[in-house]
PDB file of N, CA and C in Angstrom:
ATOM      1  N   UNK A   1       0.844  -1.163   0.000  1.00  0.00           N
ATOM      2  CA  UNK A   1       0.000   0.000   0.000  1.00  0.00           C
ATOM      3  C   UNK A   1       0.896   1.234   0.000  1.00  0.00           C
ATOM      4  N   UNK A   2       0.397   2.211  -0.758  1.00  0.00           N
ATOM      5  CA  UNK A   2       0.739   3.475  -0.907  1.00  0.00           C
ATOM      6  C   UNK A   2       0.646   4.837  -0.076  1.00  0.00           C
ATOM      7  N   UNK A   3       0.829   5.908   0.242  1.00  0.00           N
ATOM      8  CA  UNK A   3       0.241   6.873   0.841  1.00  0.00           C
ATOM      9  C   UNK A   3       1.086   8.019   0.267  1.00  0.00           C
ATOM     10  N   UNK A   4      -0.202   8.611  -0.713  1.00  0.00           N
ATOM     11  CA  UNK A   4       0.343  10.171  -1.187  1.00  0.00           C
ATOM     12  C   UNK A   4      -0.312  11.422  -0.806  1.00  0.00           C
ATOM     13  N   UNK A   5       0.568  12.519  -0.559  1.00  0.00           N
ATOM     14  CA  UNK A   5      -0.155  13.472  -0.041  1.00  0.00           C
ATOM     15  C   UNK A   5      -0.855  15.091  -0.931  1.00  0.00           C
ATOM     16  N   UNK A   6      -1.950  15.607  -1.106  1.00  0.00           N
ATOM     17  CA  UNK A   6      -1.918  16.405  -1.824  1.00  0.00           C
ATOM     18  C   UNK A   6      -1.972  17.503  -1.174  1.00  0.00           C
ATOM     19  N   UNK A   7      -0.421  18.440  -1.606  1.00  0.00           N
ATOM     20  CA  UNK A   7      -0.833  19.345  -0.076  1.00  0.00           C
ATOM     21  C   UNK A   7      -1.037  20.848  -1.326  1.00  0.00           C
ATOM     22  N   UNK A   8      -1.891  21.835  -0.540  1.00  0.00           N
ATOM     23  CA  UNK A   8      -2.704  22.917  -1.309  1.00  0.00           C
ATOM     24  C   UNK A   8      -1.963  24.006  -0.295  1.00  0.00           C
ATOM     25  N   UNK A   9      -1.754  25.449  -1.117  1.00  0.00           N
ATOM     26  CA  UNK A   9      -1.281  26.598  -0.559  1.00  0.00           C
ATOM     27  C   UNK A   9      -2.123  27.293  -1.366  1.00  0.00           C
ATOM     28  N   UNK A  10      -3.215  28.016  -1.361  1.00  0.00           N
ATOM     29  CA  UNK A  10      -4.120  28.520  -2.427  1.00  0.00           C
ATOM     30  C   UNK A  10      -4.135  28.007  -3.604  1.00  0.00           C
ATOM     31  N   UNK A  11      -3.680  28.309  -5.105  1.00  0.00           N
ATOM     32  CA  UNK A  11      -3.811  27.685  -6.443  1.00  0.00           C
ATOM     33  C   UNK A  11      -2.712  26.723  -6.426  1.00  0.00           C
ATOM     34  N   UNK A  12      -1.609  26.637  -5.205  1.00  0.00           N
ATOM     35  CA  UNK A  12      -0.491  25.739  -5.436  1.00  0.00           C
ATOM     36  C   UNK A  12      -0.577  24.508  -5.085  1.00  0.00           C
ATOM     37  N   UNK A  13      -0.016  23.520  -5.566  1.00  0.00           N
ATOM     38  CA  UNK A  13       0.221  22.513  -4.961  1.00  0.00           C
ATOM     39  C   UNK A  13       1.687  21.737  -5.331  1.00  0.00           C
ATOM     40  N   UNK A  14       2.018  21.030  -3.422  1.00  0.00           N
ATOM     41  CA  UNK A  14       2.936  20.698  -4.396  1.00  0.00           C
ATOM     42  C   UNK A  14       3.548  19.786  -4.523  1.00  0.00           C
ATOM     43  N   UNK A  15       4.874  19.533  -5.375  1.00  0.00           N
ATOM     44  CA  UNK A  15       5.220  18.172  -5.676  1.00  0.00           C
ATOM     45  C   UNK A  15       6.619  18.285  -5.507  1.00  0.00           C
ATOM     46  N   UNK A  16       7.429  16.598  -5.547  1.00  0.00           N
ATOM     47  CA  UNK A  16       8.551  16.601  -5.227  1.00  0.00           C
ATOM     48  C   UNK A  16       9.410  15.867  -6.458  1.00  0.00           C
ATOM     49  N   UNK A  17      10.555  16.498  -6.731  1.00  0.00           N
ATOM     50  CA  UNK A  17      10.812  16.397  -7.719  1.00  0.00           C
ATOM     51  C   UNK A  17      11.826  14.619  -7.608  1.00  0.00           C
ATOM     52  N   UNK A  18      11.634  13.766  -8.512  1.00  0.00           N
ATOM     53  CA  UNK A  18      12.446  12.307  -8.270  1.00  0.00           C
ATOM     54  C   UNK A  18      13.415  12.585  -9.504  1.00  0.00           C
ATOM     55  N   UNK A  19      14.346  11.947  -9.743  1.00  0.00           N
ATOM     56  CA  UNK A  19      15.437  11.613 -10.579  1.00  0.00           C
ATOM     57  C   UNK A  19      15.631  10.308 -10.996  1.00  0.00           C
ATOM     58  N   UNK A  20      16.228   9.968 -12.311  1.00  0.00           N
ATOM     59  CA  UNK A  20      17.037   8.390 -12.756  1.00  0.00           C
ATOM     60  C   UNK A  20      18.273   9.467 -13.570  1.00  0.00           C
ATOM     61  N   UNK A  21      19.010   8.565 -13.382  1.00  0.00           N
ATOM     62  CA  UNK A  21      20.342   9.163 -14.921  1.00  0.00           C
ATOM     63  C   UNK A  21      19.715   9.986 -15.835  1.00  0.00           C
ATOM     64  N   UNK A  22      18.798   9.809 -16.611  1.00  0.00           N
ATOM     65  CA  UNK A  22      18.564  10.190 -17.895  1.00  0.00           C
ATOM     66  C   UNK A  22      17.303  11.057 -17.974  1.00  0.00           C
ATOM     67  N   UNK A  23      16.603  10.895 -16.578  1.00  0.00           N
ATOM     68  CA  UNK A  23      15.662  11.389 -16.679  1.00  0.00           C
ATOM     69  C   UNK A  23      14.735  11.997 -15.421  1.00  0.00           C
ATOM     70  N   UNK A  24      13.847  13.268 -15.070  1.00  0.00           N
ATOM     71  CA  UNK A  24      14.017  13.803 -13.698  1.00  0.00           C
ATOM     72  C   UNK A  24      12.190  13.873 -14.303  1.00  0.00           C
ATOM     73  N   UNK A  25      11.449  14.045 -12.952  1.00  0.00           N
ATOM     74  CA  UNK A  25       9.841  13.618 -13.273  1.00  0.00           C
ATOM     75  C   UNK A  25       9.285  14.431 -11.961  1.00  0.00           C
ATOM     76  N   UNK A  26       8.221  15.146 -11.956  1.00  0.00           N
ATOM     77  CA  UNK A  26       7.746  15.137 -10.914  1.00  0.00           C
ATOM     78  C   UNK A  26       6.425  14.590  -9.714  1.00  0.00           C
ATOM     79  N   UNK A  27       6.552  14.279  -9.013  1.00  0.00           N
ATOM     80  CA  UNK A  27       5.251  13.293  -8.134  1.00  0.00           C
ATOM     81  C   UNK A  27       4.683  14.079  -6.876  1.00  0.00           C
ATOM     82  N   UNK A  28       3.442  13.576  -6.333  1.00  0.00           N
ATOM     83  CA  UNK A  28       2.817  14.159  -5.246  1.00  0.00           C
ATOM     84  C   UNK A  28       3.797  13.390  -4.650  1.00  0.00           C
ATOM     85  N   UNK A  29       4.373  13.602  -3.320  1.00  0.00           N
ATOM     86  CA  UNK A  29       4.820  13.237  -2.242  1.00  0.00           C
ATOM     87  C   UNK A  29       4.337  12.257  -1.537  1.00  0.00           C
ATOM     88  N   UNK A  30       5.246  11.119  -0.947  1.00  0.00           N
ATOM     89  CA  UNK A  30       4.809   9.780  -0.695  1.00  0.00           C
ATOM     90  C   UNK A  30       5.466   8.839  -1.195  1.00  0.00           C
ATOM     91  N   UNK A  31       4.618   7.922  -0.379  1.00  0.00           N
ATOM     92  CA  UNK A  31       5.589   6.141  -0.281  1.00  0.00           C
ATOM     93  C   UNK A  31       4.941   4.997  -0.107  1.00  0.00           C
ATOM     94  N   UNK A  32       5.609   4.144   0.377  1.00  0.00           N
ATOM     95  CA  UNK A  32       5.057   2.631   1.211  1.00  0.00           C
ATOM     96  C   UNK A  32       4.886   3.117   2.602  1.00  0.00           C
ATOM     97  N   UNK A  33       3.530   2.419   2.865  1.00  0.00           N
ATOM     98  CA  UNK A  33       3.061   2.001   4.239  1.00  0.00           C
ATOM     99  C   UNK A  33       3.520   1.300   4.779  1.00  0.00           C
ATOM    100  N   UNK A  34       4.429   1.382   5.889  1.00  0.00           N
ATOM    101  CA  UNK A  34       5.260   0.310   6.548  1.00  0.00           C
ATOM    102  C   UNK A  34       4.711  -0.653   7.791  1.00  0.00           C
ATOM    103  N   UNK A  35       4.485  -1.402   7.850  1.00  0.00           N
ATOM    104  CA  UNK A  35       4.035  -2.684   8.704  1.00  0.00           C
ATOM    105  C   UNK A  35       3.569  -1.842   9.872  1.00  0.00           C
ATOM    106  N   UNK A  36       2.560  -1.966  10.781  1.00  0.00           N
ATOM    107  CA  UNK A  36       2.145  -1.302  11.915  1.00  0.00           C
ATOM    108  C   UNK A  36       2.250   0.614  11.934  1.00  0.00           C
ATOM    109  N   UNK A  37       2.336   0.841  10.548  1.00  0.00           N
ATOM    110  CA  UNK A  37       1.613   2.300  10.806  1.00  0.00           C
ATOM    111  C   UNK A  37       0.789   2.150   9.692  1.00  0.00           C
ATOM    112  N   UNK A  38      -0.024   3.255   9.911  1.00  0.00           N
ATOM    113  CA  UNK A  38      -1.521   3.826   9.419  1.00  0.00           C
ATOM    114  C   UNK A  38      -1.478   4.597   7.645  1.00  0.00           C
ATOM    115  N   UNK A  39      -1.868   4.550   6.825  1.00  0.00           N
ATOM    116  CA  UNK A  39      -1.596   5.572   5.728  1.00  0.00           C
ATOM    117  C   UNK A  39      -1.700   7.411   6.427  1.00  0.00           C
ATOM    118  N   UNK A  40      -2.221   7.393   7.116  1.00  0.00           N
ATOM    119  CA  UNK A  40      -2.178   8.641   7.851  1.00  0.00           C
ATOM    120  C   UNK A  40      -0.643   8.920   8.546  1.00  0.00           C
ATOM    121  N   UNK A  41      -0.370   8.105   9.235  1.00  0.00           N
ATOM    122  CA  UNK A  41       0.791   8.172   9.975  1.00  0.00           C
ATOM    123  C   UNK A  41       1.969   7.867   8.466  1.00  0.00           C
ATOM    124  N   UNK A  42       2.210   7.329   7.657  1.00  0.00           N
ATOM    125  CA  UNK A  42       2.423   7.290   6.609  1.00  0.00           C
ATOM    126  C   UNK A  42       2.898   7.962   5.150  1.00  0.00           C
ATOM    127  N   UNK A  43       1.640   8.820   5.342  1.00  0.00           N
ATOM    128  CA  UNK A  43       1.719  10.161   4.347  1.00  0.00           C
ATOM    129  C   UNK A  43       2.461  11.290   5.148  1.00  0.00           C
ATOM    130  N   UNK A  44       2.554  11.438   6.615  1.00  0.00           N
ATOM    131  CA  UNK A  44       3.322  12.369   7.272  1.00  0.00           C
ATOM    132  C   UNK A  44       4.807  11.974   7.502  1.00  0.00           C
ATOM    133  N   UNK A  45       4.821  11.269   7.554  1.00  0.00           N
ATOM    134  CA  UNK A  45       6.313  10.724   7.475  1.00  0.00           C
ATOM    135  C   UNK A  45       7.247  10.593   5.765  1.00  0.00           C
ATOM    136  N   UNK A  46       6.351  10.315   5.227  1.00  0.00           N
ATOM    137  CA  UNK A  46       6.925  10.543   3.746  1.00  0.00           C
ATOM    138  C   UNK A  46       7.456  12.144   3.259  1.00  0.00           C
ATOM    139  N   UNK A  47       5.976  12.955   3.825  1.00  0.00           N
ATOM    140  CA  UNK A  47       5.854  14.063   3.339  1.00  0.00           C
ATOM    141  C   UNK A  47       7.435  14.780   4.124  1.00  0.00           C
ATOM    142  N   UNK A  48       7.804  14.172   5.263  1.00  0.00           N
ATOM    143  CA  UNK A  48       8.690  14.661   5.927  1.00  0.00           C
ATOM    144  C   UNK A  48      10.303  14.410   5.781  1.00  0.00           C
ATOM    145  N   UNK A  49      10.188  13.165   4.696  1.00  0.00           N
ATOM    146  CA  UNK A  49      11.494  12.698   4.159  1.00  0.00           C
ATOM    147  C   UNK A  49      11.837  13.357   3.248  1.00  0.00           C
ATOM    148  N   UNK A  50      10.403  13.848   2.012  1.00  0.00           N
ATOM    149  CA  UNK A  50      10.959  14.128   1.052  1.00  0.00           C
ATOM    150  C   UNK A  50      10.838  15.840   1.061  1.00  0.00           C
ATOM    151  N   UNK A  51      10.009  16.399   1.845  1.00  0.00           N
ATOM    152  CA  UNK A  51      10.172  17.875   1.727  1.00  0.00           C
ATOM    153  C   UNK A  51      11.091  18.568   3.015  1.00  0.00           C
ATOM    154  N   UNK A  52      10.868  17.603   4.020  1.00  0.00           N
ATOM    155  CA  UNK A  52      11.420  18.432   5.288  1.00  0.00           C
ATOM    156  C   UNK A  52      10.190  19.647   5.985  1.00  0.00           C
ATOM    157  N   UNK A  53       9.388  18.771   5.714  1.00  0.00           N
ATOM    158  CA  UNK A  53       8.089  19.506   6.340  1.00  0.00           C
ATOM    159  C   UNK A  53       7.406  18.494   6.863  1.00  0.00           C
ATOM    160  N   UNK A  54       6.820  19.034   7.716  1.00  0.00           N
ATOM    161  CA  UNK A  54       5.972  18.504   9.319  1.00  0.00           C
ATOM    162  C   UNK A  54       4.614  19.009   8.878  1.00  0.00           C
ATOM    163  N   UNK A  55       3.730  18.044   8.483  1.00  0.00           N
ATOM    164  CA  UNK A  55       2.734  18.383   8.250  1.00  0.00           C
ATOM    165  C   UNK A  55       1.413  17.448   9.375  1.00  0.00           C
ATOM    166  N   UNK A  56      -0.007  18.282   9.457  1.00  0.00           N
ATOM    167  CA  UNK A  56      -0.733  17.522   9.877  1.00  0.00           C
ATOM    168  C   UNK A  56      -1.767  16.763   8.708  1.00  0.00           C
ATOM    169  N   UNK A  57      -2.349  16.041   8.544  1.00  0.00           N
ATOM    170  CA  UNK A  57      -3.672  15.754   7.644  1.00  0.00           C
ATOM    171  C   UNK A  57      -4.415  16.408   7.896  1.00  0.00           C
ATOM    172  N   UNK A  58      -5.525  17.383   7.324  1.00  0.00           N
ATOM    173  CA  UNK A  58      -6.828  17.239   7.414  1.00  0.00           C
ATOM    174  C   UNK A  58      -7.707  16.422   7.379  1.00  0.00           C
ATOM    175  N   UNK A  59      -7.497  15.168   6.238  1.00  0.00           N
ATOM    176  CA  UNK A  59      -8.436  14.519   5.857  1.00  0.00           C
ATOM    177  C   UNK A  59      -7.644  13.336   4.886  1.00  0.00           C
ATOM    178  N   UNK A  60      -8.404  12.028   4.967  1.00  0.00           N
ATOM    179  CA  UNK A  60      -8.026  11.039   4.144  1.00  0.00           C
ATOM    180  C   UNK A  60      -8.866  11.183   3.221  1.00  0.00           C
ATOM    181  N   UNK A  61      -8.258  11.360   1.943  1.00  0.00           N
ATOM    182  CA  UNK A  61      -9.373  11.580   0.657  1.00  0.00           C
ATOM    183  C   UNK A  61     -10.084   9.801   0.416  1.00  0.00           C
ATOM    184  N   UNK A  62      -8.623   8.868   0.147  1.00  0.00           N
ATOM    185  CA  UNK A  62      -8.694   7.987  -0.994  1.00  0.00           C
ATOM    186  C   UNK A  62      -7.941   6.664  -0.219  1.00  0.00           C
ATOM    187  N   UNK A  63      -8.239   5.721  -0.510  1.00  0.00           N
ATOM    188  CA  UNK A  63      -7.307   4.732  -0.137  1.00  0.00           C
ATOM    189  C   UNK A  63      -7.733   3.351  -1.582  1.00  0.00           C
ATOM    190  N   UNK A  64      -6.252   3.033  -1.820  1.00  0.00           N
ATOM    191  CA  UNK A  64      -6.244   1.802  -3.024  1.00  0.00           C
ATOM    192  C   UNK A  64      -5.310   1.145  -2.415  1.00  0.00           C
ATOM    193  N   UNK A  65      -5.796  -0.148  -2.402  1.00  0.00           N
ATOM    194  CA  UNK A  65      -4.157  -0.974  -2.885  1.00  0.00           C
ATOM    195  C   UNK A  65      -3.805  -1.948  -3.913  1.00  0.00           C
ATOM    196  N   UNK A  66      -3.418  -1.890  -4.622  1.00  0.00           N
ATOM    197  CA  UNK A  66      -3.506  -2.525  -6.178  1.00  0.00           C
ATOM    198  C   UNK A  66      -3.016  -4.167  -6.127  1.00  0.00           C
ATOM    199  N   UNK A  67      -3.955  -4.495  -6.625  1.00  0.00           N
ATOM    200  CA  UNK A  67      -4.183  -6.493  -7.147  1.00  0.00           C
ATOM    201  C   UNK A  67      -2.799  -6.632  -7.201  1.00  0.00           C
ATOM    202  N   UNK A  68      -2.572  -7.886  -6.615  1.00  0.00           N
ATOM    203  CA  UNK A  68      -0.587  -8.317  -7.103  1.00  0.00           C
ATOM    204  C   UNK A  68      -0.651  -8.643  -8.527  1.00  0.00           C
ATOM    205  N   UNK A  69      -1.596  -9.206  -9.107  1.00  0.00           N
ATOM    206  CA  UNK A  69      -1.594  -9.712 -10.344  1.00  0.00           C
ATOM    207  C   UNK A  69      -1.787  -8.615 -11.880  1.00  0.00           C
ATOM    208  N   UNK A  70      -2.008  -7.137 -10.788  1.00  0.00           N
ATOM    209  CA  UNK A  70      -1.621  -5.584 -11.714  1.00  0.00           C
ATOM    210  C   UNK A  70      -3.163  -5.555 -12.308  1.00  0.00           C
ATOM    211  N   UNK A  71      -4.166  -6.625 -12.173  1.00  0.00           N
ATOM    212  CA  UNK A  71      -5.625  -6.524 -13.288  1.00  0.00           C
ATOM    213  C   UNK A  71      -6.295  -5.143 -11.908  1.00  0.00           C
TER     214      UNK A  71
END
């Protein structure tokens, strides 16, 4: 399972930029859910690796976790 965060500053939102060699992309912020925490507890800890911001949730929009078999 996943946990991404969409965080809003009036019209902004924002994202964190990832890298490979050849090629740089940008994503909402977030990760894997690690064994005994929450996607809540989850999305704040991500959000905190990759921006260096301490954020609270307001709200859980969405939750998926995708088939192993990808259908």
């Amino acid at each position: 399972m996943r946990a991404q965060v969409v965080l809003l500053d009036g019209r902004r939102i924002l994202l964190a930029e990832h890298s490979r060699p050849d090629d740089a992309y940008w994503v909402l912020p977030g990760g894997a859910v690690e064994p005994g925490e929450t996607p809540e507890q989850a999305a704040m800890r991500e959000v905190l690796e990759e921006t260096g911001l301490r954020i609270l949730l307001q709200r859980l929009l969405f939750v998926d976790e995708p088939r192993v078999d990808g259908a």
